[in-house]
N, C-alpha and C. Protein backbone atom coordinates (compact mmCIF):
# COMPACT_ATOMS: atom_id res chain seq x y z
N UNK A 1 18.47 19.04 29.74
CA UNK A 1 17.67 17.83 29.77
C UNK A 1 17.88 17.13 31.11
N UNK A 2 16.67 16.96 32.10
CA UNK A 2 16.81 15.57 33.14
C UNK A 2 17.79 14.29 33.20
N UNK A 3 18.33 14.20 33.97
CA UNK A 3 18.98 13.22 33.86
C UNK A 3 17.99 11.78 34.10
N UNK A 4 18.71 10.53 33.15
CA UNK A 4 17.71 9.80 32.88
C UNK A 4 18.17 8.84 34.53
N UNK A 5 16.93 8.23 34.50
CA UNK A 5 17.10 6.75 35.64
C UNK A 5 17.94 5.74 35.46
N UNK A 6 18.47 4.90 36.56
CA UNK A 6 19.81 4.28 35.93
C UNK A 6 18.74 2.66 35.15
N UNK A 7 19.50 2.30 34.50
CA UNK A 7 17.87 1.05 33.44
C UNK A 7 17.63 1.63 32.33
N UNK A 8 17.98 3.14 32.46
CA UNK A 8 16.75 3.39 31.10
C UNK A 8 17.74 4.34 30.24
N UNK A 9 17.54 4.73 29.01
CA UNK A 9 18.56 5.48 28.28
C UNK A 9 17.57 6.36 27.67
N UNK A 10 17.92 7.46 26.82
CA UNK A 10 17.13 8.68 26.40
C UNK A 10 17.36 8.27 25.13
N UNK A 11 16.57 8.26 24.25
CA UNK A 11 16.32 8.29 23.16
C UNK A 11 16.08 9.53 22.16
N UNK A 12 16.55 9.73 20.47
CA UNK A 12 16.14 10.84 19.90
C UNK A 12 15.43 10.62 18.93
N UNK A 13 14.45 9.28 18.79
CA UNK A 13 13.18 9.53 17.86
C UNK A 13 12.80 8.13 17.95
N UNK A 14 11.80 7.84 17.92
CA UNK A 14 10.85 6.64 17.85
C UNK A 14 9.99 6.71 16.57
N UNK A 15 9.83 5.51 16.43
CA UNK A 15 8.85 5.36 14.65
C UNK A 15 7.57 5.08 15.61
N UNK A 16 6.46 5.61 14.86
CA UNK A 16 4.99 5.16 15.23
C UNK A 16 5.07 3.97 14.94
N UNK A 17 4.50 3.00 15.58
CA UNK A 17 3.95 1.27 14.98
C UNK A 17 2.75 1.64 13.73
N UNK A 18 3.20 0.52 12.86
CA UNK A 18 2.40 0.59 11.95
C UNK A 18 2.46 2.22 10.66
N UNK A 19 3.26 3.09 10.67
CA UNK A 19 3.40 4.40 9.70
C UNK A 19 4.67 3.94 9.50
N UNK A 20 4.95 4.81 8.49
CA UNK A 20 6.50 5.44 8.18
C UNK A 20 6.62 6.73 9.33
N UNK A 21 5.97 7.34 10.18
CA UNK A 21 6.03 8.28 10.93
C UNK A 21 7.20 8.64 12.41
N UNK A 22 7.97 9.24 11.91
CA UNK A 22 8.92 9.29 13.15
C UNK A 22 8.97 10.61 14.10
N UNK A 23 8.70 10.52 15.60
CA UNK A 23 8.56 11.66 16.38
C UNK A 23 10.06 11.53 16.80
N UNK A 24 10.20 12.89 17.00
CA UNK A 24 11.50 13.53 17.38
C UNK A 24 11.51 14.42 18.63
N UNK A 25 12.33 14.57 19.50
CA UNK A 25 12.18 15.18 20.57
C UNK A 25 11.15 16.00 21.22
N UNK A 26 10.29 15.13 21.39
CA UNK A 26 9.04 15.79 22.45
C UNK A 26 9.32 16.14 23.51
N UNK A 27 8.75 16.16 24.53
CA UNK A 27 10.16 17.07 26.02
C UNK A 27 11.32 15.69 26.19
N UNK A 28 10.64 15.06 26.27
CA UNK A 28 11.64 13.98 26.76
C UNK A 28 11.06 12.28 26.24
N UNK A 29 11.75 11.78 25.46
CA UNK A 29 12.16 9.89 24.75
C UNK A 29 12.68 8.80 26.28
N UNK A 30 12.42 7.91 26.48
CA UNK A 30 13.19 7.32 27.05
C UNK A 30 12.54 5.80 27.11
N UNK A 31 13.59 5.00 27.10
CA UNK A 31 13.57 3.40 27.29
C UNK A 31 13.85 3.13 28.03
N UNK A 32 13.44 1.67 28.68
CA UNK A 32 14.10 1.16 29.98
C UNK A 32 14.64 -0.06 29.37
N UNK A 33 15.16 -0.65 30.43
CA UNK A 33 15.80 -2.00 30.08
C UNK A 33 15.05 -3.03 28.86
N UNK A 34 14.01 -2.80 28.99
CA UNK A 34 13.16 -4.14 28.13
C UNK A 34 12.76 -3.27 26.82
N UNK A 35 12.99 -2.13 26.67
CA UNK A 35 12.60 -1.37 25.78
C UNK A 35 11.26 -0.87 25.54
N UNK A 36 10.69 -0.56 26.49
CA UNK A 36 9.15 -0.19 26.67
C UNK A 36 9.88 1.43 26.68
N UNK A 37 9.56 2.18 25.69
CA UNK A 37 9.39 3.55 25.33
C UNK A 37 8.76 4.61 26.15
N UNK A 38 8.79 5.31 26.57
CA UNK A 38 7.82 6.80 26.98
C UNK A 38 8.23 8.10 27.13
N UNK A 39 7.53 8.54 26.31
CA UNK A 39 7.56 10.03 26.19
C UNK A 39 6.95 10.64 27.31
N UNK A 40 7.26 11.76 27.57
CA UNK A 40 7.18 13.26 28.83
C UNK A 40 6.39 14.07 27.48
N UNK A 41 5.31 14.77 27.77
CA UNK A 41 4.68 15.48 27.17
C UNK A 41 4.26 16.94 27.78
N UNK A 42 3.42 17.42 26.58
CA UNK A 42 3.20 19.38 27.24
C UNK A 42 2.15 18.81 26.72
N UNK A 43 1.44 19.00 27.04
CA UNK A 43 0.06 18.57 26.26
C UNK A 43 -0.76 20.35 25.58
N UNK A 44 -1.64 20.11 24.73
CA UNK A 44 -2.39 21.18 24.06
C UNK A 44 -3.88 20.61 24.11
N UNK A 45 -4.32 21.61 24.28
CA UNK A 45 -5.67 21.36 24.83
C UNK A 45 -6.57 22.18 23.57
N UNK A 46 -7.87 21.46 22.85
CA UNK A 46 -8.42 22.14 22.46
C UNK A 46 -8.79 22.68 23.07
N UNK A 47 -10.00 23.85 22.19
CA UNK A 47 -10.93 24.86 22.78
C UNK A 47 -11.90 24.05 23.77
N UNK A 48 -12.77 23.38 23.20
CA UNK A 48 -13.55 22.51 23.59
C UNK A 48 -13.25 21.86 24.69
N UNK A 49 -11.91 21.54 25.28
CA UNK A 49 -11.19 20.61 26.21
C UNK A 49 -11.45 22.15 27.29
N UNK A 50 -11.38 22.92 27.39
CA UNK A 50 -10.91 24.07 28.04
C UNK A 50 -11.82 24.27 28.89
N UNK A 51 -11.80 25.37 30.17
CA UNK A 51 -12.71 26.19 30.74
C UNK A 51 -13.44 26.52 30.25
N UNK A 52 -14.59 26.91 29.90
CA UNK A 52 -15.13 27.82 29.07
C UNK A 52 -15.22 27.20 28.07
N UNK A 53 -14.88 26.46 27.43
CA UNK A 53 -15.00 26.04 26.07
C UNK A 53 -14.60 26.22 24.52
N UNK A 54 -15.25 26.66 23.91
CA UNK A 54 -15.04 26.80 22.34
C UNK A 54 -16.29 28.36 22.17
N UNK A 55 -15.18 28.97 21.64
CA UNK A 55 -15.45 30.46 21.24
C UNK A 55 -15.47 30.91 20.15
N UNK A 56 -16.57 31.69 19.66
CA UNK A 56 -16.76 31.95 18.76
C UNK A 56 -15.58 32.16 17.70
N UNK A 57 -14.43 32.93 17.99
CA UNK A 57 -13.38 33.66 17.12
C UNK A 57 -12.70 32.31 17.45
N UNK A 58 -12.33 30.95 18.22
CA UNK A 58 -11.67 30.28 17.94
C UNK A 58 -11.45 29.19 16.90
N UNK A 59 -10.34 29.11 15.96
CA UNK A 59 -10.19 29.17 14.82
C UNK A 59 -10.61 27.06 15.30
N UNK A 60 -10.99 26.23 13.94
CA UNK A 60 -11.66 25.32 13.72
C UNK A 60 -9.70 24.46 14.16
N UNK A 61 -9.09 24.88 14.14
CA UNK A 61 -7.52 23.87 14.23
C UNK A 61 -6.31 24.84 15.23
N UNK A 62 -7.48 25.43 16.37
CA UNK A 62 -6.15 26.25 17.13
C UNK A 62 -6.42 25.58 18.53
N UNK A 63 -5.03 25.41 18.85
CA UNK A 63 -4.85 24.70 20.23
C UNK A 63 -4.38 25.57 20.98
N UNK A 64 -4.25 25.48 22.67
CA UNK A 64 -3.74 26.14 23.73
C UNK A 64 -2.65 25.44 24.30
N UNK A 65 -1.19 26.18 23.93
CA UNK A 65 -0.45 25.41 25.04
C UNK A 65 -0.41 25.19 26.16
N UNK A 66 -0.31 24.18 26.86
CA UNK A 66 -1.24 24.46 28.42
C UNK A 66 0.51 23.84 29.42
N UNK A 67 -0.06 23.91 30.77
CA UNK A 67 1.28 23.99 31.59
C UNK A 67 0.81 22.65 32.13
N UNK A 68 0.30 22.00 31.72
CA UNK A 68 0.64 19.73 31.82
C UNK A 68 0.97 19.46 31.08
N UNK A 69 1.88 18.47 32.42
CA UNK A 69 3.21 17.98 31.56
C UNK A 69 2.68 15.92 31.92
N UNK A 70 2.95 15.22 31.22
CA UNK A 70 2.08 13.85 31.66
C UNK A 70 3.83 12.73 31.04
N UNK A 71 3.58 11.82 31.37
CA UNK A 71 4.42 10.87 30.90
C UNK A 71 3.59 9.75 30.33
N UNK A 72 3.61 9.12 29.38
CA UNK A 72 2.95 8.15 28.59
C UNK A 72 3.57 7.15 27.86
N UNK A 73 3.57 6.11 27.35
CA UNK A 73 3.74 5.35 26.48
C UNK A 73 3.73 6.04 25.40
N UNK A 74 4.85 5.08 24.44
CA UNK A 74 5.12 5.87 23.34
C UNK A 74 3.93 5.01 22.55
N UNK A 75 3.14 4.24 22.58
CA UNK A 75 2.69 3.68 21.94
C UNK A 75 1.33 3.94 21.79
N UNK A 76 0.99 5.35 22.67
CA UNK A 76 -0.20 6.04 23.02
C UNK A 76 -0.14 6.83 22.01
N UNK A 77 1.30 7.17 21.03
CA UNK A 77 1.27 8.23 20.21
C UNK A 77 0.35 7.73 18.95
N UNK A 78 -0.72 8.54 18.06
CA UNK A 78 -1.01 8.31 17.18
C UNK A 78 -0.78 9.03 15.42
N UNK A 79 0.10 10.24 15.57
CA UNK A 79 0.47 10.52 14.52
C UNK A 79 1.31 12.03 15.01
N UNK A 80 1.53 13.12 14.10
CA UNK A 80 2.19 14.10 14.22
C UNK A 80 1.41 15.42 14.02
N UNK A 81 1.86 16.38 14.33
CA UNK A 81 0.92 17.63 14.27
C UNK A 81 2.05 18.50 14.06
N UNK A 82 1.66 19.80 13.35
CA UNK A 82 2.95 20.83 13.40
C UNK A 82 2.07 21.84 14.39
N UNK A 83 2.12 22.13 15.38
CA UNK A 83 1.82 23.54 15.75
C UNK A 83 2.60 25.00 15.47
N UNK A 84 1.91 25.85 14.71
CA UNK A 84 2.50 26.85 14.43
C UNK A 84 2.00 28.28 15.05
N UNK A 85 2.64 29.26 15.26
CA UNK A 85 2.52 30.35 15.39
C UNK A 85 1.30 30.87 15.18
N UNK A 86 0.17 31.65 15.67
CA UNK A 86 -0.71 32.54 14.94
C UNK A 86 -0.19 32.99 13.39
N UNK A 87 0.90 34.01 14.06
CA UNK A 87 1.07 34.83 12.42
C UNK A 87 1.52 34.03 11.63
N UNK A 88 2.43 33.16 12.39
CA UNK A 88 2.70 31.86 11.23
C UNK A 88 1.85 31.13 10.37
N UNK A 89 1.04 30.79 10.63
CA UNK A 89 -0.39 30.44 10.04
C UNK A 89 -0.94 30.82 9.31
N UNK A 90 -1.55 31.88 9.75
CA UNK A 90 -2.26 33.32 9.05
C UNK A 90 -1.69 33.80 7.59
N UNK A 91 0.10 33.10 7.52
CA UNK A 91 0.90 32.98 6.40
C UNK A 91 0.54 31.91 5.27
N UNK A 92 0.55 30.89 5.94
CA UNK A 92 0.25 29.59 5.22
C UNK A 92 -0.57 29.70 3.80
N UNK A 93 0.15 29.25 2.95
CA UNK A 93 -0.57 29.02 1.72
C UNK A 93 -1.50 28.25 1.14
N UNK A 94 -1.11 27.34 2.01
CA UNK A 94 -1.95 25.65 2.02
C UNK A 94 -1.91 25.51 3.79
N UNK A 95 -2.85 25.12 4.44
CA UNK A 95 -3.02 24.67 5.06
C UNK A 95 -3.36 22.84 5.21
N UNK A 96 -2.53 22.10 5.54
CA UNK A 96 -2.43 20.97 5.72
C UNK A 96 -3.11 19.79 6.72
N UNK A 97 -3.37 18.87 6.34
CA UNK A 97 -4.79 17.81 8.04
C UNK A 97 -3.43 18.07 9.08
N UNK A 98 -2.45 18.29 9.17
CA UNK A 98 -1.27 18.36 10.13
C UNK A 98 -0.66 19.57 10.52
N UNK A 99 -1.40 20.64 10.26
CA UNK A 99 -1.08 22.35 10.66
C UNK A 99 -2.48 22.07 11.77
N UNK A 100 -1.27 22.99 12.82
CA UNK A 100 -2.37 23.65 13.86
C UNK A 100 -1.97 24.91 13.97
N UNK A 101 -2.51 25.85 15.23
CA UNK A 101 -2.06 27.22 15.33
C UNK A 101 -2.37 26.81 16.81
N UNK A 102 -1.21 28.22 17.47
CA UNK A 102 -1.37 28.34 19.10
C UNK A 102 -1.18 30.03 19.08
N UNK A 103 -2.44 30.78 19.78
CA UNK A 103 -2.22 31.92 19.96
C UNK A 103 -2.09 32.28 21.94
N UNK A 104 -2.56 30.76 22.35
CA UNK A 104 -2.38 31.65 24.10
C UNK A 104 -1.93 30.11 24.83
N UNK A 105 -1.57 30.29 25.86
CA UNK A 105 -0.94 29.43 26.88
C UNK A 105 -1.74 29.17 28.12
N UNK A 106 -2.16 28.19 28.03
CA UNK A 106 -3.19 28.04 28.95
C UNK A 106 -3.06 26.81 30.33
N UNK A 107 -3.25 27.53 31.42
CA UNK A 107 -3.53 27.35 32.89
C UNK A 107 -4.69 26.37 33.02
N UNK A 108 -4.12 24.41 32.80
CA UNK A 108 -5.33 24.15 33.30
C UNK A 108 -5.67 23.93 34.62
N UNK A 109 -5.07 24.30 35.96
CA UNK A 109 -5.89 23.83 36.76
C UNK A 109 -7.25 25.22 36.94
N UNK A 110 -6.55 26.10 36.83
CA UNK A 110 -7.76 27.61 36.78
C UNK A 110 -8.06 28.19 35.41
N UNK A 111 -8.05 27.05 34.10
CA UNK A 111 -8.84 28.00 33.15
C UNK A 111 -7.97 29.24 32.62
N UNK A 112 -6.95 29.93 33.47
CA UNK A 112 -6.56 30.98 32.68
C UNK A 112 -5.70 31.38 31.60
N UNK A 113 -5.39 31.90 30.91
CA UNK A 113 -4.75 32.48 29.52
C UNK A 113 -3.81 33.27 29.58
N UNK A 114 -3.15 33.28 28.48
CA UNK A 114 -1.63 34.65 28.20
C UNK A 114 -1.46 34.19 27.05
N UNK A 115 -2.08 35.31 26.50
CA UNK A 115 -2.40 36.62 26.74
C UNK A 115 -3.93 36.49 27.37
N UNK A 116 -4.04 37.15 27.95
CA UNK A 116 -5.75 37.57 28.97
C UNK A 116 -6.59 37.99 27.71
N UNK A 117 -5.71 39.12 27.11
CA UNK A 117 -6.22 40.53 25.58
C UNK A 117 -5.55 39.61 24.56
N UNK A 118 -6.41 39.98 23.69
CA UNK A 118 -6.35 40.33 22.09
C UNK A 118 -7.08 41.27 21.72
N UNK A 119 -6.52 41.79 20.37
CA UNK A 119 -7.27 43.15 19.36
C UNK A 119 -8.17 42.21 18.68
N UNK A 120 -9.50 43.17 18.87
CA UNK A 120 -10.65 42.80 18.30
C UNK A 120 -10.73 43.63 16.76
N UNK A 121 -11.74 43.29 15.88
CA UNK A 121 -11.88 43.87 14.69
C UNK A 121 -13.47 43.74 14.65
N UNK A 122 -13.56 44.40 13.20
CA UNK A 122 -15.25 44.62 12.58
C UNK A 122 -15.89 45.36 14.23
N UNK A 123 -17.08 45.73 13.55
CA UNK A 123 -18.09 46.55 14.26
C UNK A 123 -18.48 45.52 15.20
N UNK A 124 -18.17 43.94 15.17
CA UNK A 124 -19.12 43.31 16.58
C UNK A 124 -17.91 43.06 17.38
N UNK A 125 -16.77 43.37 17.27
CA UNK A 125 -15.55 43.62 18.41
C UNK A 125 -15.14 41.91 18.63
N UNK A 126 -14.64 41.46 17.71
CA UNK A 126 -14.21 39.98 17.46
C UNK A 126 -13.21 39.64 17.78
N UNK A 127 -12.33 39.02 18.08
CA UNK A 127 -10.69 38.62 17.89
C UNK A 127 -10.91 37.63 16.63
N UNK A 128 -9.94 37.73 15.82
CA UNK A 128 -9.68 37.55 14.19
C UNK A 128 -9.55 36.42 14.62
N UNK A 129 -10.42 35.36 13.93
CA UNK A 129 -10.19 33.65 13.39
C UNK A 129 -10.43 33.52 12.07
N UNK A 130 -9.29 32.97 11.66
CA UNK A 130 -8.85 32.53 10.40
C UNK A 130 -9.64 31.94 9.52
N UNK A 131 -10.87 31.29 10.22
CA UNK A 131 -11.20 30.37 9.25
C UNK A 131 -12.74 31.13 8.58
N UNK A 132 -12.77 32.76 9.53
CA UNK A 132 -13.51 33.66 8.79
C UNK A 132 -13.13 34.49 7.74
N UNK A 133 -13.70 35.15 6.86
CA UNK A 133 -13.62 35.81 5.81
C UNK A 133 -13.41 36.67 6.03
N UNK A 134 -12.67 38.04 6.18
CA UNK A 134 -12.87 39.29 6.55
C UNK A 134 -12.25 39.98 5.29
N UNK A 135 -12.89 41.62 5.22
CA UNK A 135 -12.49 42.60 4.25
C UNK A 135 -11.75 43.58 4.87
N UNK A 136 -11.20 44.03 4.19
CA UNK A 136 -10.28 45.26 4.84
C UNK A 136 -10.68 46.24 4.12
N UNK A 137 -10.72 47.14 4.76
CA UNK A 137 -11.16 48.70 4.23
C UNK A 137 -9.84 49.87 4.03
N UNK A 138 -10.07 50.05 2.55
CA UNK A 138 -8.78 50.41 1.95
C UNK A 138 -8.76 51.91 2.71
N UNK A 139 -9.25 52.62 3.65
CA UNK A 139 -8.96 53.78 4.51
C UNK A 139 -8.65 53.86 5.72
N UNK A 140 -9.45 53.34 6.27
CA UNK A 140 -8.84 52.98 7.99
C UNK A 140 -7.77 51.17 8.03
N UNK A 141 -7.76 50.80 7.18
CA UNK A 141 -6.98 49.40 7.13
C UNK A 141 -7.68 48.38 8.04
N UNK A 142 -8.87 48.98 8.75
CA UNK A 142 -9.42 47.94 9.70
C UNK A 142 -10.11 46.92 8.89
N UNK A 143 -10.57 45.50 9.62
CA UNK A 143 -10.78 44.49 8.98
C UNK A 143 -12.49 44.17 9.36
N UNK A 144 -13.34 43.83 8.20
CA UNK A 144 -14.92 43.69 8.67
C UNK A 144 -15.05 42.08 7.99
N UNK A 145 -16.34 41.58 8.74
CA UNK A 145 -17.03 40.72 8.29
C UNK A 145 -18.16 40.80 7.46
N UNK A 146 -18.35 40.12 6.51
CA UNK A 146 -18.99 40.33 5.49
C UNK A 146 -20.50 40.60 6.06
N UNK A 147 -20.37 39.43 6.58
CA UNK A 147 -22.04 39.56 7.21
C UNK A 147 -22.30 40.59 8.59
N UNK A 148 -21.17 40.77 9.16
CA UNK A 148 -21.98 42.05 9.42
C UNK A 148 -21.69 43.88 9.36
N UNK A 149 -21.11 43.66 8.07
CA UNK A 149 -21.58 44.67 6.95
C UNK A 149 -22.72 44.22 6.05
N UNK A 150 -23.43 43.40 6.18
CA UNK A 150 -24.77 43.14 5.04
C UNK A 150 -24.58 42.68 3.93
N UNK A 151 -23.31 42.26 3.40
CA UNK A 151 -22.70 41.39 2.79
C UNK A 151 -22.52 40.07 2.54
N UNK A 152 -23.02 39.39 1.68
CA UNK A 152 -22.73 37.40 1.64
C UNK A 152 -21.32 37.50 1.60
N UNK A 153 -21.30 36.35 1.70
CA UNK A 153 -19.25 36.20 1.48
C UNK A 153 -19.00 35.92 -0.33
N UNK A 154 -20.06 35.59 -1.01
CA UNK A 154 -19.55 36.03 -2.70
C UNK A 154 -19.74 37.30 -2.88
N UNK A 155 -20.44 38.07 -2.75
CA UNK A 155 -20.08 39.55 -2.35
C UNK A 155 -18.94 39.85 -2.26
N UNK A 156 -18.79 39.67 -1.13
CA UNK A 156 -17.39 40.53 -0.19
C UNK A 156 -15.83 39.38 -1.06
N UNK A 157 -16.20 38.49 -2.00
CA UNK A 157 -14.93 37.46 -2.45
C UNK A 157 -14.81 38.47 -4.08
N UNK A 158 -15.84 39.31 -4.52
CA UNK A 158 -16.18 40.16 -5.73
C UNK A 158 -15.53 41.59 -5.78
N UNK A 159 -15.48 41.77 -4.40
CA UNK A 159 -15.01 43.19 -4.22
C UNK A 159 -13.67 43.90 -4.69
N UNK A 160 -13.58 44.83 -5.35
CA UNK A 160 -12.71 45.24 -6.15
C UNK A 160 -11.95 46.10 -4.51
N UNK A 161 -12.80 46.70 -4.15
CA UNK A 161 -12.65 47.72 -3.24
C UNK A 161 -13.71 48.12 -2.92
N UNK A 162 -13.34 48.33 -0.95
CA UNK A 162 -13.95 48.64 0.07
C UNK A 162 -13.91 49.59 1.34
N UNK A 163 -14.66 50.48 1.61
CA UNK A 163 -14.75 51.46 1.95
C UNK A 163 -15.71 51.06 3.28
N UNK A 164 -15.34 51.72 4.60
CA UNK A 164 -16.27 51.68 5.56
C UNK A 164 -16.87 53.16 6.00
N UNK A 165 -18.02 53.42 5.95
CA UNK A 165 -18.90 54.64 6.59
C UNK A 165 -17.73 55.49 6.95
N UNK A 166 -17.07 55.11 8.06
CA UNK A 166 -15.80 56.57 8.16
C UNK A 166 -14.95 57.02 7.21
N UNK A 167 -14.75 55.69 6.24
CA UNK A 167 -14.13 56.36 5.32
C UNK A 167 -13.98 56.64 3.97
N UNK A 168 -15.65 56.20 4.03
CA UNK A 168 -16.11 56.42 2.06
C UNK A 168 -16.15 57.87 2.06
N UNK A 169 -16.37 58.52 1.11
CA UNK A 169 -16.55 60.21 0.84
C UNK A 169 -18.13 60.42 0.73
N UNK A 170 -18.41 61.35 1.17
CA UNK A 170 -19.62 62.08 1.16
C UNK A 170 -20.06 61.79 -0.44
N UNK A 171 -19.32 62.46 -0.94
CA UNK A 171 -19.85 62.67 -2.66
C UNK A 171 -19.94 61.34 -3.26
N UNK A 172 -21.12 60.87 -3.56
CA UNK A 172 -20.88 59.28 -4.07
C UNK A 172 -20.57 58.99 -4.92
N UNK A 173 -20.13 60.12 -6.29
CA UNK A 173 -19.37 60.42 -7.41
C UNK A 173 -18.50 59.75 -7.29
N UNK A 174 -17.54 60.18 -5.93
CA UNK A 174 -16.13 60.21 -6.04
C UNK A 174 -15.66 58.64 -5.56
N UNK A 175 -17.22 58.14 -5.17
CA UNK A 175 -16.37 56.64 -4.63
C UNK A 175 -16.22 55.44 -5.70
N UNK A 176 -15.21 54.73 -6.04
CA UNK A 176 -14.87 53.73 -7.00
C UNK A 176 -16.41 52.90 -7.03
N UNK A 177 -16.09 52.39 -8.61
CA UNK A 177 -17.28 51.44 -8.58
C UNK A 177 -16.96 50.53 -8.16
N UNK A 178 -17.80 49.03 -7.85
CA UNK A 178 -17.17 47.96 -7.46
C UNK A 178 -16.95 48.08 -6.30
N UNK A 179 -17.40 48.70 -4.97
CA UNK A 179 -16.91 49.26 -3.48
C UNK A 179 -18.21 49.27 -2.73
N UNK A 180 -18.13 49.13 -1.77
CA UNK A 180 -19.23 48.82 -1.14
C UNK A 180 -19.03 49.74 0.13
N UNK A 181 -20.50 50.49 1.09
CA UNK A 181 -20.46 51.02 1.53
C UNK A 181 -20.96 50.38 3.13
N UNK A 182 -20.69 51.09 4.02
CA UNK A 182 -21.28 50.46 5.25
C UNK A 182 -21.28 51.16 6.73
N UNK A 183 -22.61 51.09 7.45
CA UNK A 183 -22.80 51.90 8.19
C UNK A 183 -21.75 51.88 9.49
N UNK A 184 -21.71 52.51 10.41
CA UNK A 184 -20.40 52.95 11.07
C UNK A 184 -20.58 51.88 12.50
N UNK A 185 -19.15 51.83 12.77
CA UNK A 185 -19.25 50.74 14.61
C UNK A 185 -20.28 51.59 15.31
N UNK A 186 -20.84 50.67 16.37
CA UNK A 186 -22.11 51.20 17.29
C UNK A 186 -21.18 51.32 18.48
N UNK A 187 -19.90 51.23 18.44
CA UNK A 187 -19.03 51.67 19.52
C UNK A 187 -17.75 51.75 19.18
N UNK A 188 -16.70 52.34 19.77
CA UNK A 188 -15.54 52.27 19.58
C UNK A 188 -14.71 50.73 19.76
N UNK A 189 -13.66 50.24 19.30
CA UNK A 189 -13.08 49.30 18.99
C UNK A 189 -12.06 49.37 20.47
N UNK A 190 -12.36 47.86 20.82
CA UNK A 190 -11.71 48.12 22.31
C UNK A 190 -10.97 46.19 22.16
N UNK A 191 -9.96 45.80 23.42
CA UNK A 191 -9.37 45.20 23.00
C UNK A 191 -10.53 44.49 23.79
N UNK A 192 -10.43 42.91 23.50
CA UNK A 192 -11.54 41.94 23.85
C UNK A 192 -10.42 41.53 25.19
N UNK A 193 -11.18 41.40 26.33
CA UNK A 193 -10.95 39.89 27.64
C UNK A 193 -10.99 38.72 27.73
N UNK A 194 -10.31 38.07 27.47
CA UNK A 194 -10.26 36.78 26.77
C UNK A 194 -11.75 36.01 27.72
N UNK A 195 -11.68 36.08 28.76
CA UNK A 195 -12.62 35.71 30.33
C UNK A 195 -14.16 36.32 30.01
N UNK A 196 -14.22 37.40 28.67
CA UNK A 196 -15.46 38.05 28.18
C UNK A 196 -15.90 37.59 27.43
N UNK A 197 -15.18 37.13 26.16
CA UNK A 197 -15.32 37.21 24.68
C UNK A 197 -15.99 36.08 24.82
């Protein structure tokens, strides 16, 4: 931790004015003599805030950790957020107004990302957002969207089991009832460019 200025002391949690809400070590707490508060921040940037903007596969509550860092009043703070992990998320049982997700780290003076790649899925070569529906196909384990397999999403929420074109069986005997069939990718599955997608 920085060493603090001589006047001012470091602090390890401040109450919001007006909540029961208490923040706890954000990069850095500190008071000065009169007790005027301010936090050192990393800030997260929505999609929307970003280069480029808001993308299709980006999930409706995922932020970018970005490399600004700002100092502010603590009194600028207005409540708490958990940012969690992608896969962490993707876990979640309940999702909460106070869950976010962070899958990349983002460069604001040039817009750029890390990871650059992610693995895409379904036949339109997507990177997976959460707040879509996807099926998995009990042969190749790959993951499709309902709609574009030709599917509504009560459909695809009905499905006992699902099969994609590569890997239903010829004999239509042999395929389970309750399974749905679907014509094959119009290309091979390649990883998406984040700078593309």
């Amino acid at each position: 931790m920085a060493k603090t200025k001589p006047g001012k002391k470091d602090l390890d949690s401040y109450s919001i004015k007006g909540t029961n809400k208490v923040v706890r070590q954000i990069e850095k707490l500190e008071a000065d003599h009169r007790n005027n508060v301010k936090v050192r921040v990393r800030w997260y940037y929505r999609p929307e805030e970003s280069i480029g903007g808001r993308r299709q596969f980006h999930g409706a509550k995922e932020l970018f950790l970005s490399d600004h860092f700002d100092v502010q009043s603590a009194h600028t703070i207005e409540g708490k957020c958990i940012v969690h992990s992608f896969k962490n998320y993707t876990k979640l049982e309940n999702v909460g107004p106070e869950d976010y997700f962070c899958r990349f780290e983002y460069k604001a003076a040039t817009g750029g990302f890390t990871p650059d790649r992610v693995a895409v899925y379904c036949k339109c070569e997507m990177p997976y957002n959460p707040d879509d529906l996807m099926v998995q196909c009990e042969g190749c384990k790959d993951w499709f969207h309902p709609s574009c397999m030709g599917m509504t999403i009560d459909e695809a929420k009905k499905l006992e089991h699902f099969l994609c074109s590569d890997c239903s069986s010829e004999d239509e005997t042999k395929r389970p009832l309750n399974s749905f069939h679907v014509s094959p990718p119009d290309e091979a599955k390649l990883d998406c460019h984040y700078s593309r997608c």
